[in-house]
Protein backbone atom coordinates (compact mmCIF):
# COMPACT_ATOMS: atom_id res chain seq x y z
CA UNK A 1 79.98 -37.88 201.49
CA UNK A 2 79.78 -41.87 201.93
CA UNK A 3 79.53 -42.07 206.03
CA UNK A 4 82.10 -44.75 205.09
CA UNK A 5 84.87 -42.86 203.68
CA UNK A 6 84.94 -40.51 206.72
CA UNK A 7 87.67 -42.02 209.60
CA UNK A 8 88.70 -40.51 212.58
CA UNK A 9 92.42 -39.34 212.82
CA UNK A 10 93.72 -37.77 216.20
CA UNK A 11 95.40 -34.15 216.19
CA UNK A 12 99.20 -35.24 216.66
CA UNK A 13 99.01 -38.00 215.02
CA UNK A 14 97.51 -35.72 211.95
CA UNK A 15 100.44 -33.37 212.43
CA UNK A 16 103.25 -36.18 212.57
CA UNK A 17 102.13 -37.50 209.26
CA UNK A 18 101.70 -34.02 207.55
CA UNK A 19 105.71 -34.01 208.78
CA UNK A 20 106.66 -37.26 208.26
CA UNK A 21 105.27 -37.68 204.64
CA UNK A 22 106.14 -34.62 203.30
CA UNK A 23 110.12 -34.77 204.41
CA UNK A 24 110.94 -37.99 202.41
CA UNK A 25 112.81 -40.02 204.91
CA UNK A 26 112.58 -43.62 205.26
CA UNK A 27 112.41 -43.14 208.98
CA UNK A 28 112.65 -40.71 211.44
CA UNK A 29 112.08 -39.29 214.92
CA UNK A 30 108.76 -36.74 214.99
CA UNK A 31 108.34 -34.32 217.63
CA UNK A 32 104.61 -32.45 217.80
CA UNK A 33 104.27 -29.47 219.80
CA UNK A 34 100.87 -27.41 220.03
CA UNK A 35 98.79 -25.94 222.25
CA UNK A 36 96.27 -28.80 222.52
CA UNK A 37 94.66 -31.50 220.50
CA UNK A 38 91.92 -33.25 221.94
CA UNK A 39 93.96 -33.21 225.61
CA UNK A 40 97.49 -34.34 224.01
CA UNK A 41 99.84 -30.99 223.90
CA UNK A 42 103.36 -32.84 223.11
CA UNK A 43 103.91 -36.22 221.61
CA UNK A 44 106.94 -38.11 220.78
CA UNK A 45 106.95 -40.56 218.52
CA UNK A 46 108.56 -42.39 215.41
CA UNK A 47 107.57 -42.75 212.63
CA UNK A 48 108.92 -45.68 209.43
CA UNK A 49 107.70 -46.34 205.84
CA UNK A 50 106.39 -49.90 205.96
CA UNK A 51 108.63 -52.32 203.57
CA UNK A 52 106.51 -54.82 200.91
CA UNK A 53 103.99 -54.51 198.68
CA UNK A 54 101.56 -52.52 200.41
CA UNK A 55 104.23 -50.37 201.93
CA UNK A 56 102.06 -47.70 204.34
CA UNK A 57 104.10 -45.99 207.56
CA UNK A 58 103.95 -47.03 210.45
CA UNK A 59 103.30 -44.29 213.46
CA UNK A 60 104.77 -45.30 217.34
CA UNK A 61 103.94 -42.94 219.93
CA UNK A 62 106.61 -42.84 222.74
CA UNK A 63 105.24 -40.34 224.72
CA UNK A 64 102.78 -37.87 225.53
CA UNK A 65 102.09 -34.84 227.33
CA UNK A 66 98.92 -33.43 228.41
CA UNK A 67 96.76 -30.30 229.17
CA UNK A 68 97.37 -28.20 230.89
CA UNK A 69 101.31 -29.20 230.75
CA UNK A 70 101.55 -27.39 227.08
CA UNK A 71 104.37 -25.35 225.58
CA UNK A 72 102.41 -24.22 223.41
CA UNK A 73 99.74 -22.76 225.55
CA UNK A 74 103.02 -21.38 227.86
CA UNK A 75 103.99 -19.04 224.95
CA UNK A 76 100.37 -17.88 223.96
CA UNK A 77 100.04 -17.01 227.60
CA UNK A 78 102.85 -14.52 226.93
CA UNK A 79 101.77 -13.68 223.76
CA UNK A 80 98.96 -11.75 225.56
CA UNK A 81 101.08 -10.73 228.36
CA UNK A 82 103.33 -8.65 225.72
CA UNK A 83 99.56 -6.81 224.35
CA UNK A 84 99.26 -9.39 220.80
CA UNK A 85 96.47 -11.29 220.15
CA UNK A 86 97.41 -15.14 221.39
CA UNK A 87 97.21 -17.81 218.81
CA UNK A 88 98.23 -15.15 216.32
CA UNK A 89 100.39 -12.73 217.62
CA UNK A 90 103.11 -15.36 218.41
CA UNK A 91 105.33 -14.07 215.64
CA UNK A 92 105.47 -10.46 216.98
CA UNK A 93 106.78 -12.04 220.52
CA UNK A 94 109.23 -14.03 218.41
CA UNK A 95 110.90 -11.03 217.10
CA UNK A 96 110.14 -8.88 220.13
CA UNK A 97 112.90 -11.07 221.46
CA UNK A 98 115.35 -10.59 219.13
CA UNK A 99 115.47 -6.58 220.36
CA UNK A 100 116.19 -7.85 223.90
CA UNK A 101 117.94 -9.84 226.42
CA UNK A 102 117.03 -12.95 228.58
CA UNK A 103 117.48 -11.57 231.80
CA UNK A 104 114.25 -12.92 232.84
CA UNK A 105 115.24 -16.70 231.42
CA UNK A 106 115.52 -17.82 235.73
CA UNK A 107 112.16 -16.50 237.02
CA UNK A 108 110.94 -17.91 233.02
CA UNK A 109 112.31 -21.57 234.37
CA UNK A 110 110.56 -21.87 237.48
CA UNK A 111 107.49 -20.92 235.44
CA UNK A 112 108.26 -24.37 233.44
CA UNK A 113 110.68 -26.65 235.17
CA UNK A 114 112.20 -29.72 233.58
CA UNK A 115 112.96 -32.80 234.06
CA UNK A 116 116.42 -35.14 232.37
CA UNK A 117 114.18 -36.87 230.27
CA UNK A 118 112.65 -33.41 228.34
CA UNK A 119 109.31 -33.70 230.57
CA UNK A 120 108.32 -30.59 231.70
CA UNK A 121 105.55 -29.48 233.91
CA UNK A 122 103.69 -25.69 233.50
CA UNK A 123 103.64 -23.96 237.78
CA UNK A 124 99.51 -23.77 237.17
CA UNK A 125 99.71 -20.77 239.96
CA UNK A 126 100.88 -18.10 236.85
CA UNK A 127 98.41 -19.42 234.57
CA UNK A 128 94.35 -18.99 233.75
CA UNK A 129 93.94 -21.66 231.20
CA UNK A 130 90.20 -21.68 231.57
CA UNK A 131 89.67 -18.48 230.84
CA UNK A 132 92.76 -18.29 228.53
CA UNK A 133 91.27 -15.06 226.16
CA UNK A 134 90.12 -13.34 228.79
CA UNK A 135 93.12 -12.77 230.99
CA UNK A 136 95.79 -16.15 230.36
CA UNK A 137 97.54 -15.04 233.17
CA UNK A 138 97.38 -14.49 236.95
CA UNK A 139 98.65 -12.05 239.46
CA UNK A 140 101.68 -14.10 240.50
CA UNK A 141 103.09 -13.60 237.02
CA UNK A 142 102.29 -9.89 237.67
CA UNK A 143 104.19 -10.07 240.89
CA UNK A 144 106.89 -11.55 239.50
CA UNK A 145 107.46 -10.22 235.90
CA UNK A 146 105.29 -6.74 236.49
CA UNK A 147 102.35 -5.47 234.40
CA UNK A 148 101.86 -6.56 231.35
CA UNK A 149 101.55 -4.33 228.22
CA UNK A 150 98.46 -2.87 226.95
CA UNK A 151 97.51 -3.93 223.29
CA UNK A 152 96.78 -0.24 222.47
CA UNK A 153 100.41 0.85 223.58
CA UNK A 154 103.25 0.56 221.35
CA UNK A 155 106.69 -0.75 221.07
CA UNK A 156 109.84 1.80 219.35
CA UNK A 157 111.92 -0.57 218.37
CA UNK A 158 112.34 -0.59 214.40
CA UNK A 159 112.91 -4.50 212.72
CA UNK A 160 114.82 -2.01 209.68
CA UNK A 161 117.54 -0.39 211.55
CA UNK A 162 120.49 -0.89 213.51
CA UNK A 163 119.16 -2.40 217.18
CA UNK A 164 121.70 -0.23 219.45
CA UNK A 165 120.06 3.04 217.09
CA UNK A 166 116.67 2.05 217.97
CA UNK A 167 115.47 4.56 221.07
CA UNK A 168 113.11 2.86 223.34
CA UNK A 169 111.75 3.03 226.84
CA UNK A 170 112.99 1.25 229.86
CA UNK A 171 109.71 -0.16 230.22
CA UNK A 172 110.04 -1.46 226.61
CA UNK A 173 113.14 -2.55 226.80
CA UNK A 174 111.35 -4.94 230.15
CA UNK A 175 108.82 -5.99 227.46
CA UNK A 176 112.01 -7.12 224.88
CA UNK A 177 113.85 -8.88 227.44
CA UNK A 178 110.65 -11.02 228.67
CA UNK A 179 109.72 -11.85 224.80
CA UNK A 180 113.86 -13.21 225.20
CA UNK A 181 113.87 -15.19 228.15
CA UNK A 182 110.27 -16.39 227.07
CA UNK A 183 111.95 -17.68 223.77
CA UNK A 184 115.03 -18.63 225.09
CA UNK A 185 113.08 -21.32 227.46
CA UNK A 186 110.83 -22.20 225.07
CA UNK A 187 114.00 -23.31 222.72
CA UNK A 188 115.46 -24.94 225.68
CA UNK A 189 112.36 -27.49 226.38
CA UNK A 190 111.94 -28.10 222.48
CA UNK A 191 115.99 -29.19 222.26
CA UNK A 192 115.40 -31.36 225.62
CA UNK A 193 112.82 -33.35 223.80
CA UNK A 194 114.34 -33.44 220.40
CA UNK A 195 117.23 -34.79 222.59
CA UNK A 196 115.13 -37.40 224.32
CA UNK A 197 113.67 -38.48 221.22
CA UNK A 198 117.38 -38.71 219.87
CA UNK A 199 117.94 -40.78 222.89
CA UNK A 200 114.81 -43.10 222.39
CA UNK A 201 114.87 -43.69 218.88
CA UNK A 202 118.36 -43.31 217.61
CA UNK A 203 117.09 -41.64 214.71
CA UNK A 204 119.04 -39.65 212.20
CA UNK A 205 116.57 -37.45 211.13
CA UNK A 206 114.14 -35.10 213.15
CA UNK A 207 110.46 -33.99 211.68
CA UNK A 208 109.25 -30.88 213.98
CA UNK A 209 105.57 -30.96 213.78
CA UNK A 210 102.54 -28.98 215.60
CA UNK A 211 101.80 -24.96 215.60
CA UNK A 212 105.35 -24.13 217.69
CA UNK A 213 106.77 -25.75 214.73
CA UNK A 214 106.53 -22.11 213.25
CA UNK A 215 108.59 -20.75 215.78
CA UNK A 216 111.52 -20.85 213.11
CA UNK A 217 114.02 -19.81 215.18
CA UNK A 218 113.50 -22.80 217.67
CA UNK A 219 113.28 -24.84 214.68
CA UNK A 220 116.74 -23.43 213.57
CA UNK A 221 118.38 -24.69 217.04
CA UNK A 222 116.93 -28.14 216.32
């Protein structure tokens, strides 16, 4: 390949466009959520079709959060907290949640508190980013959630039948109501910055871009 064909494109900004140009608007705000490219982790921008001949879009980042603030990263921690495999598993912990309740969701917050303006800041104490496949958490989230489950145990509940039919442990039914709260204020901090961006742009149209894009059910709430 011609050295001079190859350019340089950052993550987001490669995410945002794979939004943005596939959803047909004119215009619109773009929200990007991961759990890190290069050091970025959320970006909000917007993003317009250029007008004239040459036409081209037009990308305007309004803000950006960094690692090791990352929502993404938050909900691969639990991932492997609730036995999957993190940057895989996030699926299972989505519909982990749906068998339980978020009674968890005000120990969850102080975990990730937020600000007015959608910012939000990850408490670093329940968190081992460095060695994130190792062990992604620390012993204060121990302390203040309890152990976490073993990959080789398993969970009762049954996705095919009736949820109140489903018999379960107590100490699954711990696991279900984490996966809950965890989703719960997950969907929370996406809505605060898809309402920040709604704020900032005054855009009709959202494009939800990035890996916790996926996460279809906080996709559904935006």
């Amino acid at each position: 390949v011609d050295p001079r064909r190859i350019e340089f494109h950052g993550h987001h900004e490669s995410h945002a466009a794979q939004a943005f140009l596939g959803s047909g608007f004119d215009a619109a705000a773009v929200l990007t959520v991961d759990a890190v490219g290069e050091w970025a982790t959320t970006t909000l921008s917007h993003a317009s079709r250029g007008r004239g001949e040459e036409g081209g879009v037009i990308f305007e980042t309004l803000a950006t959060t960094e690692f090791p603030h990352s929502l993404g990263l938050f909900y691969s921690a639990f991932t492997a907290y609730l036995g999957f495999m993190p940057m895989d598993g996030e699926c299972s912990v989505m519909a982990l949640a749906a068998f339980g309740r978020p009674v968890y969701a005000e120990s969850i917050r102080r975990l990730l508190p937020a600000k007015k303006s959608g910012e939000f800041r990850l408490d670093q104490r329940f968190f081992n980013f460095f060695e994130f496949y190792s062990v992604a958490w620390t012993k204060a989230m121990v302390d203040l959630l309890g152990p976490p489950r073993s990959a080789s145990s398993g969970l009762a509940f049954d996705c095919l039948g009736p949820v109140a039919a489903t018999a379960h442990s107590a100490e699954e039914q711990r696991f279900a109501d984490i996966a809950a709260s965890v989703q719960l204020v997950f969907e929370e901090r996406i809505l605060a910055l898809a309402f920040e961006l709604k704020r900032r742009t005054g855009a009709r149209d959202l494009c939800f871009a990035g890996g916790a894009a996926m996460n279809c059910v906080a996709g559904c709430r935006c």
